[in-house]
C-alpha atoms as a PDB file:
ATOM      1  CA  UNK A   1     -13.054   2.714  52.091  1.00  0.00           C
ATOM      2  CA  UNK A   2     -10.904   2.794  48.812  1.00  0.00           C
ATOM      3  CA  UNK A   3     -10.108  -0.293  47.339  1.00  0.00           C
ATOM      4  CA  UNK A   4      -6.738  -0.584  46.879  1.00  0.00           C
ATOM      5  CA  UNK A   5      -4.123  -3.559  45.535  1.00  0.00           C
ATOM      6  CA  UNK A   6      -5.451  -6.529  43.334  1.00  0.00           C
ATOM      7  CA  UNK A   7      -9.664  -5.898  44.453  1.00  0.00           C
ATOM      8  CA  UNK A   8      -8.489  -2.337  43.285  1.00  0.00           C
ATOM      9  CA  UNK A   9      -7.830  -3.771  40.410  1.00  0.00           C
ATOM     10  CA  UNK A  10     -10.950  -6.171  40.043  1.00  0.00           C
ATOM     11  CA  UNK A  11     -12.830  -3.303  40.761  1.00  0.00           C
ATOM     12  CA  UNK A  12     -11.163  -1.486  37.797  1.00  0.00           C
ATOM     13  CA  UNK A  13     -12.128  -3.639  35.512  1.00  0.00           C
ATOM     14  CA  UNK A  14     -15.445  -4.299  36.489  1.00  0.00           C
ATOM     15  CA  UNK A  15     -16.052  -0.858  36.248  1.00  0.00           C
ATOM     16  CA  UNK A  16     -14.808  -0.549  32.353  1.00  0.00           C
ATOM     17  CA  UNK A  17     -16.621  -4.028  31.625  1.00  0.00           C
ATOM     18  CA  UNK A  18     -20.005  -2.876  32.915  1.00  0.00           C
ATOM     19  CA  UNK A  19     -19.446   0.572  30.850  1.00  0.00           C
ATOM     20  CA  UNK A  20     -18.331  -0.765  28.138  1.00  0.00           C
ATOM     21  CA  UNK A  21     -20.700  -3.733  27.700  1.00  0.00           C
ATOM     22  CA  UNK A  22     -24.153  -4.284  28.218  1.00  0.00           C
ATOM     23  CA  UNK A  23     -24.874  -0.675  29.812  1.00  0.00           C
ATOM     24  CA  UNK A  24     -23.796  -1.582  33.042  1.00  0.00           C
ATOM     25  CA  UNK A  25     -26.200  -4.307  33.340  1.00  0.00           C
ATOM     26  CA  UNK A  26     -24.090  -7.806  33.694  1.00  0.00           C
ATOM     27  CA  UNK A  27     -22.212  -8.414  36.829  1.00  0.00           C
ATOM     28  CA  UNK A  28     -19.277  -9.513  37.108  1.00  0.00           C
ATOM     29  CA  UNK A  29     -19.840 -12.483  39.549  1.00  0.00           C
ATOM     30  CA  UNK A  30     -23.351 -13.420  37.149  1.00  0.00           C
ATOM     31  CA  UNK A  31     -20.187 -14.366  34.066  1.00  0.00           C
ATOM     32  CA  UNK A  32     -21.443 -17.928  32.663  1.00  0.00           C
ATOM     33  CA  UNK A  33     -19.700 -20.517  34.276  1.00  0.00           C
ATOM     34  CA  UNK A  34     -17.732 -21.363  30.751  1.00  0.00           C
ATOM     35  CA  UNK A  35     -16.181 -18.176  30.806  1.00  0.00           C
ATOM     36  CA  UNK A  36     -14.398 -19.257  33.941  1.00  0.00           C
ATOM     37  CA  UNK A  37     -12.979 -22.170  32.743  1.00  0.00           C
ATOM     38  CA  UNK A  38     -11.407 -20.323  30.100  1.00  0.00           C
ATOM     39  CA  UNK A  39      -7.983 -19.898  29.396  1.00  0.00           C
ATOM     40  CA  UNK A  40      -6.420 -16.981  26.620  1.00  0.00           C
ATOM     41  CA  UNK A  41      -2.936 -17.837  25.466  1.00  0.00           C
ATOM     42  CA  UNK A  42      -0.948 -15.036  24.206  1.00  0.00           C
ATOM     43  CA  UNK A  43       0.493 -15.656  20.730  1.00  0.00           C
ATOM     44  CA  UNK A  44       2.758 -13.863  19.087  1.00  0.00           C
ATOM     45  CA  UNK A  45       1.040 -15.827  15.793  1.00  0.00           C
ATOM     46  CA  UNK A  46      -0.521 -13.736  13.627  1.00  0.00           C
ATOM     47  CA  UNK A  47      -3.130 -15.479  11.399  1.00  0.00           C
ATOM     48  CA  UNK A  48      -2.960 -12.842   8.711  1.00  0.00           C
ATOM     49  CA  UNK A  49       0.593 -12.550   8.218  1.00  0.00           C
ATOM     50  CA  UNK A  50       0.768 -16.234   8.141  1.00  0.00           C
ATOM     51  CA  UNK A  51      -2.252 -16.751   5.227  1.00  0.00           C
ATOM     52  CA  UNK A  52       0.037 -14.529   3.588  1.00  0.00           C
ATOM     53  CA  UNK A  53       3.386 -16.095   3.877  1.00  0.00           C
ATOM     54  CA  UNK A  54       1.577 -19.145   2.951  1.00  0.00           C
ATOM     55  CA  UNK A  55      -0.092 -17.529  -0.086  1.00  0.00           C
ATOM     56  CA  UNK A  56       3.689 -15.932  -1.091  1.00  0.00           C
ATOM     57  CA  UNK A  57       4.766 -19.538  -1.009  1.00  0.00           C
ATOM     58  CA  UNK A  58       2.092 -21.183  -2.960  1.00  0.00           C
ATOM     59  CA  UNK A  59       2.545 -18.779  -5.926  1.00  0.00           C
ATOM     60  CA  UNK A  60       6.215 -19.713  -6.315  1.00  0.00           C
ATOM     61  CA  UNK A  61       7.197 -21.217  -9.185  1.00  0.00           C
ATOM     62  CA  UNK A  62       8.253 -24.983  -9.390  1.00  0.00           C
ATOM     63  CA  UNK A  63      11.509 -24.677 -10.230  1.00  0.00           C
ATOM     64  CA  UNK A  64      11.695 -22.301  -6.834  1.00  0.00           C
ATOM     65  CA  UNK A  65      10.035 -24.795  -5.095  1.00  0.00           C
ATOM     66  CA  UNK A  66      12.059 -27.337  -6.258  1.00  0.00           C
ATOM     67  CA  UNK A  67      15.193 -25.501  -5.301  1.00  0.00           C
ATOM     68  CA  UNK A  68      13.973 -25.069  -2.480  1.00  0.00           C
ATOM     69  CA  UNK A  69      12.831 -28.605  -1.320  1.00  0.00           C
ATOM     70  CA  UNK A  70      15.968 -30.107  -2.541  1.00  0.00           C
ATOM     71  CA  UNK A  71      18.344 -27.714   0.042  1.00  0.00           C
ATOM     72  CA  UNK A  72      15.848 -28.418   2.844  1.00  0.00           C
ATOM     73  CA  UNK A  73      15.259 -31.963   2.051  1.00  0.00           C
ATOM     74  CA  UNK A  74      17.329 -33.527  -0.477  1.00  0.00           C
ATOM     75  CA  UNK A  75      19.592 -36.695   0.334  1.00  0.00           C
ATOM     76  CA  UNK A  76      22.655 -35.358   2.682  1.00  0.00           C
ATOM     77  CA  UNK A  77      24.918 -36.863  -0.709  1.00  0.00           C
ATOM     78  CA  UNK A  78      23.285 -34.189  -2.407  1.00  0.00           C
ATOM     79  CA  UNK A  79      23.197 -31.213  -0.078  1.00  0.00           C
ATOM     80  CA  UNK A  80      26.475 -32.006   0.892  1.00  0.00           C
ATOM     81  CA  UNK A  81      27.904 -30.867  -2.740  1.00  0.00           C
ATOM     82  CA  UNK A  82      26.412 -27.116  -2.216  1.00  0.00           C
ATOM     83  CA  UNK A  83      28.817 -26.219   1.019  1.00  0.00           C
ATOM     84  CA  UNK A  84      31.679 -24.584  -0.006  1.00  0.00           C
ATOM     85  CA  UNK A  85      35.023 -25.401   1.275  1.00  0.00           C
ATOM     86  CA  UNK A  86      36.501 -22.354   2.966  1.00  0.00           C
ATOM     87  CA  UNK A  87      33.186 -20.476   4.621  1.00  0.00           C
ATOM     88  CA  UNK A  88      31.116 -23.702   5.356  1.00  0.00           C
ATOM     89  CA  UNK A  89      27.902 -22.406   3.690  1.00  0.00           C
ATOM     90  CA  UNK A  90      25.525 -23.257   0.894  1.00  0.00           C
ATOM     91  CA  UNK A  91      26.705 -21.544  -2.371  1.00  0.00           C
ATOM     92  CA  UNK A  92      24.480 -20.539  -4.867  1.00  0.00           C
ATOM     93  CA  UNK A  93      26.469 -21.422  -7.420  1.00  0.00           C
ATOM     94  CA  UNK A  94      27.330 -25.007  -6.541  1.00  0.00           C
ATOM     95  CA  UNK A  95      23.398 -24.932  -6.287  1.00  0.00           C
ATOM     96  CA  UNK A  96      23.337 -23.837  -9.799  1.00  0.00           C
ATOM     97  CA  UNK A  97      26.142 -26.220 -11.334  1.00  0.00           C
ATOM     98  CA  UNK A  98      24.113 -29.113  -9.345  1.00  0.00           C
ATOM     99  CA  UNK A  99      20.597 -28.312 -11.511  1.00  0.00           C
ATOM    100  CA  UNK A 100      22.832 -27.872 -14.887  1.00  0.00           C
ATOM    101  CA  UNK A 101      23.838 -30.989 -14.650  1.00  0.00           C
ATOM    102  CA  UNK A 102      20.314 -32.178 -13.998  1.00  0.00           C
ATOM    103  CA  UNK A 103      18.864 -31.189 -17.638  1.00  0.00           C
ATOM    104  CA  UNK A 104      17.892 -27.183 -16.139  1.00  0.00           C
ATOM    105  CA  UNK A 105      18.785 -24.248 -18.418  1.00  0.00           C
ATOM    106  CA  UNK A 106      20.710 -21.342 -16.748  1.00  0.00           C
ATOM    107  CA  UNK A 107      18.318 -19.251 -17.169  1.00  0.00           C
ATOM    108  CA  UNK A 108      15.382 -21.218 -15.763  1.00  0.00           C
ATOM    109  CA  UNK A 109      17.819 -21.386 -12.698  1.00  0.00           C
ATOM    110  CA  UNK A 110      18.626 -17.988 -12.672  1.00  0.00           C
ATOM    111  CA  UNK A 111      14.860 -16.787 -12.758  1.00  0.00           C
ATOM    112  CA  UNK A 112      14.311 -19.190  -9.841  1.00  0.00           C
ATOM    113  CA  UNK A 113      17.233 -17.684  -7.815  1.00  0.00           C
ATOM    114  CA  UNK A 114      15.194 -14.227  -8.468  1.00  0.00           C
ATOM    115  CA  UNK A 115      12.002 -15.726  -7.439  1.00  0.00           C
ATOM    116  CA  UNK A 116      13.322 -16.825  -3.685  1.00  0.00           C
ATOM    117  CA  UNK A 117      15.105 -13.229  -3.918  1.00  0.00           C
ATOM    118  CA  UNK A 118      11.674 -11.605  -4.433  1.00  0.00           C
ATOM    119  CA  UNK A 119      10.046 -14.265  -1.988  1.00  0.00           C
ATOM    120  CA  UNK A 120      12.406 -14.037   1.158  1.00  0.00           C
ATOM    121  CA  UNK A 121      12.364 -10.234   0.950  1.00  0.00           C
ATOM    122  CA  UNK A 122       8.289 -10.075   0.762  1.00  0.00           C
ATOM    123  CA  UNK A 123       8.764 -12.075   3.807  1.00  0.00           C
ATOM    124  CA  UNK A 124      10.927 -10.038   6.018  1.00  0.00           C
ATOM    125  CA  UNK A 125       8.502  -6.946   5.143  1.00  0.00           C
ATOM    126  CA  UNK A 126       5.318  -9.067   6.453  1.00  0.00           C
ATOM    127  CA  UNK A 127       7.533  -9.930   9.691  1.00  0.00           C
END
């Protein structure tokens, strides 16, 4: 009698395991009781594409990261200076009037502003 519905299924892939692996050889009941027991998660994680992120953000600059730590995590006083008025958003140049007055040269800024340019668009192309 054909198998047929989820021992149809079963039987499917008891079939492909015991090609696949082993020669045929391991059954599927004779699985070490472990194997049972264990659970697979799907992720949608992808350890390579995050080593690289990671490695893309260890290589920036610290003026980038410091830009970057003080719009994340900088005292609400602080943050609150870089949303403009009309849109409600963080301007970039509020950002950079806030590090002029901190000591930073324009250009330093400016290069740093490139950086995170260069660094969020390598990180939309990884996904």
């Amino acid at each position: 009698m054909n198998k047929v519905g989820k021992r149809m299924s079963e039987h499917n892939w008891l079939t492909a395991y015991q090609v696949g692996f082993k020669d045929g050889i391991d059954r599927y009941d004779e699985f070490p009781e472990e194997f049972e027991k264990t659970i697979i998660l799907p992720s949608r994680s992808n350890p390579e594409k995050e080593f690289m992120k990671k490695e893309l953000a260890d290589n920036l600059s610290n003026e980038a990261k410091e830009i970057v730590r003080i719009v994340l995590n900088g005292p609400s006083e602080i943050v609150s200076t870089f949303f403009t008025d009309t849109y409600d958003c963080i301007s970039k140049t509020r950002i950079l009037a806030f590090f002029r007055k901190t000591g930073w040269k324009k250009k330093t800024i400016n290069q740093a502003f490139d950086e995170l340019k260069e660094f969020t668009k390598n990180i939309d192309e990884i996904g």
